[in-house]
PDB file of N, CA and C in Angstrom:
ATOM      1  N   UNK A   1       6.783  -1.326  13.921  1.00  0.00           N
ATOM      2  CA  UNK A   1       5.832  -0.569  13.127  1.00  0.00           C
ATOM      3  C   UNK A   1       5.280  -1.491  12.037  1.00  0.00           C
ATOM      4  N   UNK A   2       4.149  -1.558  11.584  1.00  0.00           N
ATOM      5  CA  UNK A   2       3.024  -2.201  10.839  1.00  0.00           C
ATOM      6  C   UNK A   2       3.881  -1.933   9.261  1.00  0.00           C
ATOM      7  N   UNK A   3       3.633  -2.776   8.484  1.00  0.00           N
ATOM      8  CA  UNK A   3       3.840  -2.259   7.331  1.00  0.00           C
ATOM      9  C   UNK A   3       2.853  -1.235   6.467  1.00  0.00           C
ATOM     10  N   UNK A   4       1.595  -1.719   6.852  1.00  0.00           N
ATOM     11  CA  UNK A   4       0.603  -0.290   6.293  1.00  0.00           C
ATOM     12  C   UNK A   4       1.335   0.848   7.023  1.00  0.00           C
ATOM     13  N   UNK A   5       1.587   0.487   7.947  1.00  0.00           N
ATOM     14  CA  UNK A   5       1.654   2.120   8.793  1.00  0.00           C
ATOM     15  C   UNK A   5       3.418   2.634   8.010  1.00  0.00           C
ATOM     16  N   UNK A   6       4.520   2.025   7.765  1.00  0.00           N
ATOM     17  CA  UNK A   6       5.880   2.531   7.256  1.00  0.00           C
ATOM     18  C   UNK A   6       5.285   3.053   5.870  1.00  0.00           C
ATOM     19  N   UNK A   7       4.785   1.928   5.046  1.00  0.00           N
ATOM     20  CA  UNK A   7       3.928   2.914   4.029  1.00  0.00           C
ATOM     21  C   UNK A   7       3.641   4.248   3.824  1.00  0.00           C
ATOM     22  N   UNK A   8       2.653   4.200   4.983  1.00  0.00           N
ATOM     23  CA  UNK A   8       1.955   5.563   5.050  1.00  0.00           C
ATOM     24  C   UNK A   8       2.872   6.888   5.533  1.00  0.00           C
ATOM     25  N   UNK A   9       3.868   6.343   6.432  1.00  0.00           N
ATOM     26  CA  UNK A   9       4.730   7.378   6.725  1.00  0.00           C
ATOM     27  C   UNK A   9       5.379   7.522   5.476  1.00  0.00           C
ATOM     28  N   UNK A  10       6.835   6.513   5.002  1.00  0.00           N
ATOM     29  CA  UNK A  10       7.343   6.718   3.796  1.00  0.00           C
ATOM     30  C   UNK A  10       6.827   7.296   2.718  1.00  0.00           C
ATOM     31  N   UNK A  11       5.359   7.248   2.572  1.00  0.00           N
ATOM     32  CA  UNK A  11       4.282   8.236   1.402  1.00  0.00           C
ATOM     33  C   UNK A  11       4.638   9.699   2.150  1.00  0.00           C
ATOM     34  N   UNK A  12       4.108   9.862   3.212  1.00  0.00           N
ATOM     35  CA  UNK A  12       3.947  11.385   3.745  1.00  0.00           C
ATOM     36  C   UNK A  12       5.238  11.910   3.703  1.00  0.00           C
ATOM     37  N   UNK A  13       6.619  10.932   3.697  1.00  0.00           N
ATOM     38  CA  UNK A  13       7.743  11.944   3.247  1.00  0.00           C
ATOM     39  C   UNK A  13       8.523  12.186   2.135  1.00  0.00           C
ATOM     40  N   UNK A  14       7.609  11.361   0.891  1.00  0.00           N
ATOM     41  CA  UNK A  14       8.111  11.766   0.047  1.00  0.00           C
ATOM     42  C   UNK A  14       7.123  12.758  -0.302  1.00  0.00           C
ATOM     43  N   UNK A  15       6.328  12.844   0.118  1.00  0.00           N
ATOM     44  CA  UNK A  15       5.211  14.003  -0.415  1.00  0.00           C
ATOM     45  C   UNK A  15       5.778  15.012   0.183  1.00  0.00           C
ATOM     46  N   UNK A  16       6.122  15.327   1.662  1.00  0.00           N
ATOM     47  CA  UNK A  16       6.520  16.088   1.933  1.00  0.00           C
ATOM     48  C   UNK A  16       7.701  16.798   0.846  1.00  0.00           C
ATOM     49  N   UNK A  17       8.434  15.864   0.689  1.00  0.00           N
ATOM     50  CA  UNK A  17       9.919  16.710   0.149  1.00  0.00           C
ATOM     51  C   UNK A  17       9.546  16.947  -1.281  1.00  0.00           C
ATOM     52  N   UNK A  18       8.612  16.108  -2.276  1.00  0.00           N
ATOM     53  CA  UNK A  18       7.920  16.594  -3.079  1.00  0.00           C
ATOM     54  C   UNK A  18       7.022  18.188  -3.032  1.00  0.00           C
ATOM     55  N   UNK A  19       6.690  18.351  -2.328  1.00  0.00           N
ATOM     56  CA  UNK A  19       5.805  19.463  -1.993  1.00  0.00           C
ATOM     57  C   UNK A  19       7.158  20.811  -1.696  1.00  0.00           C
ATOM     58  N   UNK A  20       8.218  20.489  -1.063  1.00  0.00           N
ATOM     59  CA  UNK A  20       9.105  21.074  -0.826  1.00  0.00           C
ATOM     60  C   UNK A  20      10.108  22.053  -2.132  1.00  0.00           C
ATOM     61  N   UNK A  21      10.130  20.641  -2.705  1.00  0.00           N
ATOM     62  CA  UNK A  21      10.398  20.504  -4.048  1.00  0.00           C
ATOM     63  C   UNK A  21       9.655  21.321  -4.854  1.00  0.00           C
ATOM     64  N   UNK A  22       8.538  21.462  -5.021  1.00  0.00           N
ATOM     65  CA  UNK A  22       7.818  22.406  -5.851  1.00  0.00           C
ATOM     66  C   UNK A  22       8.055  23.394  -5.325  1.00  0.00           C
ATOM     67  N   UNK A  23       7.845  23.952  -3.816  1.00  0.00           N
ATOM     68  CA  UNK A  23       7.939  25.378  -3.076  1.00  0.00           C
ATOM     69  C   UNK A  23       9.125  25.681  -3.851  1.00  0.00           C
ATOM     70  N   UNK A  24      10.461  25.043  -3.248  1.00  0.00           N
ATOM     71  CA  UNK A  24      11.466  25.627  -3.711  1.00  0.00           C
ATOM     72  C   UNK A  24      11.604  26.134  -5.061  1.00  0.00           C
ATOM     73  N   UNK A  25      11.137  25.656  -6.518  1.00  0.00           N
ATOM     74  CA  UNK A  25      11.251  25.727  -7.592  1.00  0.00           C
ATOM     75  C   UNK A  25      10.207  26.917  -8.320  1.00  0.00           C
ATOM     76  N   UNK A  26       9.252  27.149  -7.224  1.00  0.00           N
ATOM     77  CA  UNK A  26       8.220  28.144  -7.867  1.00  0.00           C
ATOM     78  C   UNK A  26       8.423  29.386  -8.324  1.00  0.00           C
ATOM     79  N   UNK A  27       9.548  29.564  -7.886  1.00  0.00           N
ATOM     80  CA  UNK A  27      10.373  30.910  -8.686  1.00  0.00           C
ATOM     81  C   UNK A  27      10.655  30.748  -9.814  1.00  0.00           C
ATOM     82  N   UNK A  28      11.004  29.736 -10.533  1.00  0.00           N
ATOM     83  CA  UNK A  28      11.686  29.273 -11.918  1.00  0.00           C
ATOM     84  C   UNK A  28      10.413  30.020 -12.593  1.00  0.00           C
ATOM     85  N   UNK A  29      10.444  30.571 -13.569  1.00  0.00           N
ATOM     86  CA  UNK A  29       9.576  30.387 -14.605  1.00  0.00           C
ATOM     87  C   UNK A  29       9.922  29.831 -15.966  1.00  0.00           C
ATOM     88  N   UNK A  30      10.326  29.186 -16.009  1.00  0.00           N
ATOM     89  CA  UNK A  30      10.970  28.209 -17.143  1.00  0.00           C
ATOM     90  C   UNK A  30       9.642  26.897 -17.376  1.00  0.00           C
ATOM     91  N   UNK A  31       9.701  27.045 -18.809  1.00  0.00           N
ATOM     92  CA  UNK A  31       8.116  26.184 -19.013  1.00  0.00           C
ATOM     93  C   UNK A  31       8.728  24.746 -18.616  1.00  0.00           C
ATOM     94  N   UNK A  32       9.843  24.334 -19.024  1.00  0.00           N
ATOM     95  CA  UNK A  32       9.967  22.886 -18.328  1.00  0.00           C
ATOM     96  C   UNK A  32      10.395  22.296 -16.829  1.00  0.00           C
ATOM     97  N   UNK A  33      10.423  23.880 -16.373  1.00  0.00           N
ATOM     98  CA  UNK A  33      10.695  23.380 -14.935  1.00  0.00           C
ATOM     99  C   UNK A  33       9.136  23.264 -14.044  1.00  0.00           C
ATOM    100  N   UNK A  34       7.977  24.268 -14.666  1.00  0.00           N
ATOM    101  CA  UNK A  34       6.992  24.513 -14.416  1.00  0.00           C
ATOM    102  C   UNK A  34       5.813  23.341 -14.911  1.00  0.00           C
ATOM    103  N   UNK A  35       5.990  23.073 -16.085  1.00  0.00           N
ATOM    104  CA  UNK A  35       5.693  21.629 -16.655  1.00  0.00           C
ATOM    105  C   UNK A  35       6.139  20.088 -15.233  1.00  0.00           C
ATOM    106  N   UNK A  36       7.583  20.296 -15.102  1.00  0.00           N
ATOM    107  CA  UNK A  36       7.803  19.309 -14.120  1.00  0.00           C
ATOM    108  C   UNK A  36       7.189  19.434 -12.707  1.00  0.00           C
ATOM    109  N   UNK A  37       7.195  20.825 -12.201  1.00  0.00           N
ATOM    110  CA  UNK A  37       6.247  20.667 -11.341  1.00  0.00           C
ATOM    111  C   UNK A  37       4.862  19.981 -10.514  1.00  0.00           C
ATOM    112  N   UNK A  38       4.446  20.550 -12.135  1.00  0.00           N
ATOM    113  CA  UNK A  38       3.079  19.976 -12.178  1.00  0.00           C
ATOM    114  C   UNK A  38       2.680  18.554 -12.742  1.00  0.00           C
ATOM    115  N   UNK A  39       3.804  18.261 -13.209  1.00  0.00           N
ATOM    116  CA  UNK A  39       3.631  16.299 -12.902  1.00  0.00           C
ATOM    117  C   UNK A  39       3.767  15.659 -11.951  1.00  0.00           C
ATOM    118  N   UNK A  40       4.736  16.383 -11.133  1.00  0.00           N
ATOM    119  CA  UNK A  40       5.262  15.996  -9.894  1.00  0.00           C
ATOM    120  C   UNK A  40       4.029  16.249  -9.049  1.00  0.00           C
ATOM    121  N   UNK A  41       3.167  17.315  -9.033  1.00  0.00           N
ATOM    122  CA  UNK A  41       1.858  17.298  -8.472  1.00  0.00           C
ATOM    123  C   UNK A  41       0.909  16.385  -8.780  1.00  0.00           C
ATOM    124  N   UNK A  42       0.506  16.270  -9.904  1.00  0.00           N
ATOM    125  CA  UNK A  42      -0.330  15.060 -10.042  1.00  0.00           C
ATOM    126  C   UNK A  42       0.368  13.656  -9.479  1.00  0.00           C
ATOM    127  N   UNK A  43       1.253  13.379 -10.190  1.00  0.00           N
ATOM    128  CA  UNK A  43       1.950  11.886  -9.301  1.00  0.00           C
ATOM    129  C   UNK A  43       1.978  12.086  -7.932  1.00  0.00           C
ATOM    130  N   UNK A  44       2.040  12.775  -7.310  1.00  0.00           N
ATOM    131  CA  UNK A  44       1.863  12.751  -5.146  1.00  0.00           C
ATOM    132  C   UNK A  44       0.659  12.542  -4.902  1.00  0.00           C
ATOM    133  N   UNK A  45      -0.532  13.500  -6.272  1.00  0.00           N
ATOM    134  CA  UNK A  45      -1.945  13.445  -6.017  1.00  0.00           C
ATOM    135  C   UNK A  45      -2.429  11.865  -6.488  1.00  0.00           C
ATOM    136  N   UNK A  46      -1.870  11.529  -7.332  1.00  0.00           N
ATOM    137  CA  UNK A  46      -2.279   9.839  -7.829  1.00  0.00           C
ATOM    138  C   UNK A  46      -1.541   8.550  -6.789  1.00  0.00           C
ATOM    139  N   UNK A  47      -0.456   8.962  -6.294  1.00  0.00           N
ATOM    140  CA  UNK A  47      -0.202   8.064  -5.475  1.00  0.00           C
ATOM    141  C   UNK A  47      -0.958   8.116  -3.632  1.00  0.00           C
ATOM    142  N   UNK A  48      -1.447   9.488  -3.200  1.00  0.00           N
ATOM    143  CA  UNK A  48      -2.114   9.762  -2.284  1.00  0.00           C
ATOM    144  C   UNK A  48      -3.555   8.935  -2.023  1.00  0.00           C
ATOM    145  N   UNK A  49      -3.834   8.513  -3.994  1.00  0.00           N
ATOM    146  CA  UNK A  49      -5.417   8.204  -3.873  1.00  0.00           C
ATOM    147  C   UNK A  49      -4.982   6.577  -4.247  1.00  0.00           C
ATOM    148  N   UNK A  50      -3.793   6.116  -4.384  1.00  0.00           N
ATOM    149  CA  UNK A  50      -3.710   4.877  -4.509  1.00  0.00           C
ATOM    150  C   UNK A  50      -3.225   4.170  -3.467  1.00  0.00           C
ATOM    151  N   UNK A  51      -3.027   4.855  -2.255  1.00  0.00           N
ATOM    152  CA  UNK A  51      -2.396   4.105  -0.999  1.00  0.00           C
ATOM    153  C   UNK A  51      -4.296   4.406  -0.040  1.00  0.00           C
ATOM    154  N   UNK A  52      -4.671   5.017  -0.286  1.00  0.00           N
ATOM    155  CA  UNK A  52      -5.757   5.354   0.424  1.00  0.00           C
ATOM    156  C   UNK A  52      -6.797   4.168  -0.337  1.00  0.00           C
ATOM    157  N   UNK A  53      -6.906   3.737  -1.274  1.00  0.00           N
ATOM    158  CA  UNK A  53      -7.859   2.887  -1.919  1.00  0.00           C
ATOM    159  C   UNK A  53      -7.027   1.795  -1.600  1.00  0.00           C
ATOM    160  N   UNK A  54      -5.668   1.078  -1.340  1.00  0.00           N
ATOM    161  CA  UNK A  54      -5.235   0.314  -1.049  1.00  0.00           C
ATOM    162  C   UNK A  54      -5.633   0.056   0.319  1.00  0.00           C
ATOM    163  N   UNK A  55      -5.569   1.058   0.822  1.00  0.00           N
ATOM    164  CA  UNK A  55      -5.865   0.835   2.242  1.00  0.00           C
ATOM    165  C   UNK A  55      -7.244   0.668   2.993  1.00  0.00           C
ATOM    166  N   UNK A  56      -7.665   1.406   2.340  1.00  0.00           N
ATOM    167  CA  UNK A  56      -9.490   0.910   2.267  1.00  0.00           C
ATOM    168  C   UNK A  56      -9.986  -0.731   1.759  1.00  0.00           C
ATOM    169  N   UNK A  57      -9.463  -1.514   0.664  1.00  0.00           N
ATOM    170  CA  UNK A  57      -9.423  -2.633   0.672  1.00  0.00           C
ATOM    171  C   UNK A  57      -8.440  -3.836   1.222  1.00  0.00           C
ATOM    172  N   UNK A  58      -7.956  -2.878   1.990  1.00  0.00           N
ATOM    173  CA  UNK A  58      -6.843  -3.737   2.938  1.00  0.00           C
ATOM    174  C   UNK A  58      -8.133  -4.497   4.386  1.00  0.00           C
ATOM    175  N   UNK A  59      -8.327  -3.483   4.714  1.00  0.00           N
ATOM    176  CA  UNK A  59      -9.579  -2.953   5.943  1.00  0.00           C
ATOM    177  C   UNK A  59     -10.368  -4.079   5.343  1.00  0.00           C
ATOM    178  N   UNK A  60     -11.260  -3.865   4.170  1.00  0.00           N
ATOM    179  CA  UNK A  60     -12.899  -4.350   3.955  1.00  0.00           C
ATOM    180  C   UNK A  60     -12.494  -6.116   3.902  1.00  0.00           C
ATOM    181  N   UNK A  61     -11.362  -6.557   3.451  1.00  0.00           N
ATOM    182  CA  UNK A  61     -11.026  -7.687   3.120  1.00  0.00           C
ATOM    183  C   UNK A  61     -10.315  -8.495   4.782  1.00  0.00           C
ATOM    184  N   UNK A  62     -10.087  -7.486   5.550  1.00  0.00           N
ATOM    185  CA  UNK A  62      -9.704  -7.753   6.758  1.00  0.00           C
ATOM    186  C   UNK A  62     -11.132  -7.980   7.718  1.00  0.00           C
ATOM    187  N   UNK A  63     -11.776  -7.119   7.752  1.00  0.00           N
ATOM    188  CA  UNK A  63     -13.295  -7.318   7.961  1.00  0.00           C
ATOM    189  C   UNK A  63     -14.068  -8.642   7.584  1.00  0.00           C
ATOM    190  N   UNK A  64     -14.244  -8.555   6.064  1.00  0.00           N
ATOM    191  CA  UNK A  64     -14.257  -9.695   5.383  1.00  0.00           C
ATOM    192  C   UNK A  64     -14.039 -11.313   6.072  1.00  0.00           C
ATOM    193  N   UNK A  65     -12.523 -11.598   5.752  1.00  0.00           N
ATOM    194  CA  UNK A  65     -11.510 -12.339   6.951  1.00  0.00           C
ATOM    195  C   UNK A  65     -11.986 -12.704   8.066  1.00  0.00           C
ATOM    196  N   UNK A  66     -12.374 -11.630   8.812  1.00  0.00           N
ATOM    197  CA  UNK A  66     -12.775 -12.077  10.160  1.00  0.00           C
ATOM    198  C   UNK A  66     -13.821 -12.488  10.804  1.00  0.00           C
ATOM    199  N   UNK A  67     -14.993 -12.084   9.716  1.00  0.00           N
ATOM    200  CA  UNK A  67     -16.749 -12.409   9.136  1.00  0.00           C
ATOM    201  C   UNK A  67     -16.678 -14.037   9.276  1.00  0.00           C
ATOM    202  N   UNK A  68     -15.790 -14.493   8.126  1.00  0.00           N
ATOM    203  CA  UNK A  68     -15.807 -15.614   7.703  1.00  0.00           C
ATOM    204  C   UNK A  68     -15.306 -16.790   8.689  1.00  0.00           C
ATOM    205  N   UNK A  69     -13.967 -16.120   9.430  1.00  0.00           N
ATOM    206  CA  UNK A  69     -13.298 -17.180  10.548  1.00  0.00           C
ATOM    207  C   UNK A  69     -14.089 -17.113  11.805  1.00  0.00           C
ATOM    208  N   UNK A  70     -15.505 -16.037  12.228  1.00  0.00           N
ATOM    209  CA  UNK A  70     -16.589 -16.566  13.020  1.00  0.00           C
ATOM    210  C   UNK A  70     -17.527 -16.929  12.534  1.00  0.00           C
ATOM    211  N   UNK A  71     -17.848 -16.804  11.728  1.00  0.00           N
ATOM    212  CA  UNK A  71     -19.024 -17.738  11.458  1.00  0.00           C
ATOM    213  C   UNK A  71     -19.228 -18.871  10.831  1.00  0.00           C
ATOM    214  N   UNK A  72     -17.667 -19.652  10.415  1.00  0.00           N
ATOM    215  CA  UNK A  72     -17.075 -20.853  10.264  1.00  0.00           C
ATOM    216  C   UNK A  72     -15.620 -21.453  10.154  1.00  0.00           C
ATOM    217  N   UNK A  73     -15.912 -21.233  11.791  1.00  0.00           N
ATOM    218  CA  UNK A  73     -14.243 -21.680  12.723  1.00  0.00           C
ATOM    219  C   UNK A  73     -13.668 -22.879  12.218  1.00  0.00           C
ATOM    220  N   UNK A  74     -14.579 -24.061  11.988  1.00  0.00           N
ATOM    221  CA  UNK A  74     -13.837 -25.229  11.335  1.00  0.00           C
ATOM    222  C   UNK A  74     -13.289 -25.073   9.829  1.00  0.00           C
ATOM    223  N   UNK A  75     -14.204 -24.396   8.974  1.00  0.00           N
ATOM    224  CA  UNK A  75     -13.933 -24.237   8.057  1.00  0.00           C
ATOM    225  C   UNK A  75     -12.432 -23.812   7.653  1.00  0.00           C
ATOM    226  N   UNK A  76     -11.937 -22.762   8.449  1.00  0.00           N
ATOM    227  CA  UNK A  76     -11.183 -21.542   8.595  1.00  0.00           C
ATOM    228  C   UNK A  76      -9.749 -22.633   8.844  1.00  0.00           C
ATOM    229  N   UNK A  77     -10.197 -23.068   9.905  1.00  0.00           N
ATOM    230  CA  UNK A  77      -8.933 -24.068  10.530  1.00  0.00           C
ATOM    231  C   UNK A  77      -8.764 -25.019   9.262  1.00  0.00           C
ATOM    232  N   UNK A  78      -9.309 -25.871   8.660  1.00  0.00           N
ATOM    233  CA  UNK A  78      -9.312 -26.590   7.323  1.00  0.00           C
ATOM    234  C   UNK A  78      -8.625 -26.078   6.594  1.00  0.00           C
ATOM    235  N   UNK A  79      -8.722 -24.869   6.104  1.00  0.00           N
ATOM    236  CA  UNK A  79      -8.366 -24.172   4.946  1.00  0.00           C
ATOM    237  C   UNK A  79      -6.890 -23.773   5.230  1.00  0.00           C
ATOM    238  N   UNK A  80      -6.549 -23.494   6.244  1.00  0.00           N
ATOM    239  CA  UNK A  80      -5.582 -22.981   7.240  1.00  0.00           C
ATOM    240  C   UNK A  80      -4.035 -23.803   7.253  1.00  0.00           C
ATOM    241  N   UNK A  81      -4.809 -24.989   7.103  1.00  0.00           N
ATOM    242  CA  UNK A  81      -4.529 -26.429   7.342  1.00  0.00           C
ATOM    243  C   UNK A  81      -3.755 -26.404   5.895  1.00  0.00           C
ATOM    244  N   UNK A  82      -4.468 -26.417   5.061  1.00  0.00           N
ATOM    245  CA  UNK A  82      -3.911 -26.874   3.937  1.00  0.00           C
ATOM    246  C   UNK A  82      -3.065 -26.417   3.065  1.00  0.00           C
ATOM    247  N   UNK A  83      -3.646 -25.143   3.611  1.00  0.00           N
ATOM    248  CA  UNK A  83      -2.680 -24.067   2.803  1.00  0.00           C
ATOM    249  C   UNK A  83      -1.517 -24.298   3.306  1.00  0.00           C
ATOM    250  N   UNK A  84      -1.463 -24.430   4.753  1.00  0.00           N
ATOM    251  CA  UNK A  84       0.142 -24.870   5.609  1.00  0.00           C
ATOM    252  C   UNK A  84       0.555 -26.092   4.965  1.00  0.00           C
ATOM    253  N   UNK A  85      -0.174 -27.308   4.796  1.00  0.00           N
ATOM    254  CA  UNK A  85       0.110 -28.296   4.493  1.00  0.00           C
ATOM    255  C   UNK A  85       1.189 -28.131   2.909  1.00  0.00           C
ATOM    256  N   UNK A  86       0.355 -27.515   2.299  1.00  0.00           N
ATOM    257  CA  UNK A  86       0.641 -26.840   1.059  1.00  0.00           C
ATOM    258  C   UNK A  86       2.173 -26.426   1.126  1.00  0.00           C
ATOM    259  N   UNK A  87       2.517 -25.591   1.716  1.00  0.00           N
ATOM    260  CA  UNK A  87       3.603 -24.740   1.575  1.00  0.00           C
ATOM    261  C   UNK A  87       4.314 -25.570   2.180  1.00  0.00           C
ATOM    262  N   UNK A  88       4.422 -26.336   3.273  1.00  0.00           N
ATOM    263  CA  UNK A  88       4.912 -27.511   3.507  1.00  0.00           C
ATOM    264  C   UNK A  88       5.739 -28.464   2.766  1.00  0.00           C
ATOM    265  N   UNK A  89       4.796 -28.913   2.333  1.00  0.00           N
ATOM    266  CA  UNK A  89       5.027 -29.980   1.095  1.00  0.00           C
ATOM    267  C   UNK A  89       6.366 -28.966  -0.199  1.00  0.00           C
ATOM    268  N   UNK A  90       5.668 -28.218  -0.834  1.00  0.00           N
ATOM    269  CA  UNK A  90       6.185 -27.409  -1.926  1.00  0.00           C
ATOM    270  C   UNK A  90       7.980 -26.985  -0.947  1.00  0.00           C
ATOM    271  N   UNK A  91       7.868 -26.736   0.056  1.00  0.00           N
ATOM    272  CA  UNK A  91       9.099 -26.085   0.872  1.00  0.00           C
ATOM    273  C   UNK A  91      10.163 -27.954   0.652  1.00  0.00           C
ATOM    274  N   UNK A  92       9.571 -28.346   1.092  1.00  0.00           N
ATOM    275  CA  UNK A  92      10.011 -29.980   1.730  1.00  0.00           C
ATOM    276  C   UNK A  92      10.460 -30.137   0.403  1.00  0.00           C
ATOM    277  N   UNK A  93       9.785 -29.831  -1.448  1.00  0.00           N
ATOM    278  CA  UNK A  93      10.733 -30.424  -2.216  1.00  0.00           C
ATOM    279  C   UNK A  93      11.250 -30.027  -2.949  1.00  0.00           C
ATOM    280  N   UNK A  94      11.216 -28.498  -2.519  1.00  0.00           N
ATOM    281  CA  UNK A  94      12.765 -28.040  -3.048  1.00  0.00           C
ATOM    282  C   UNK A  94      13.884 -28.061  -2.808  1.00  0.00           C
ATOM    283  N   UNK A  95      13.699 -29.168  -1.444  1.00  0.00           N
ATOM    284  CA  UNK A  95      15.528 -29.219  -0.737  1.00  0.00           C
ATOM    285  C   UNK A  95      15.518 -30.333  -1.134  1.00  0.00           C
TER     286      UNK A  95
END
């Protein structure tokens, strides 16, 4: 499984049991249990719109990426190159 994709599941089950979590508690009428609720709602709703905007510039930059490695294959391989070369080198002198 993809790591976007464990993400996206691991999000949908904590939302789930979040969401669960509120069901169960909606009986309380206690202002701080009702207060917690509804943070707990916004945080599922703020993290829902931050894996979805993550994931939308995951995509455009992947798009992006792939724009660039056809319409300059040497380039791509160069860069590719060095960056390997790079990590290479840096790996080689820390032992």
């Amino acid at each position: 499984m993809k790591k976007h994709t464990r993400a996206s599941v691991h999000h949908e089950r904590v939302s789930e049991h979040a969401r669960a979590l509120i069901a169960a508690t909606s009986h309380i009428a206690d202002s701080k249990v009702a207060e917690a609720r509804e943070k707990l709602s916004e945080m599922v709703e703020s993290a829902k719109d931050a894996i979805e905007y993550v994931e939308e510039k995951a995509v455009e930059t992947a798009k992006q990426t792939d724009h660039f490695i056809r319409e300059k294959p040497y380039q791509a391989v160069g860069i590719a190159v060095g960056i390997g070369a790079l990590i290479g080198f840096c790996i080689a002198r820390r032992k």
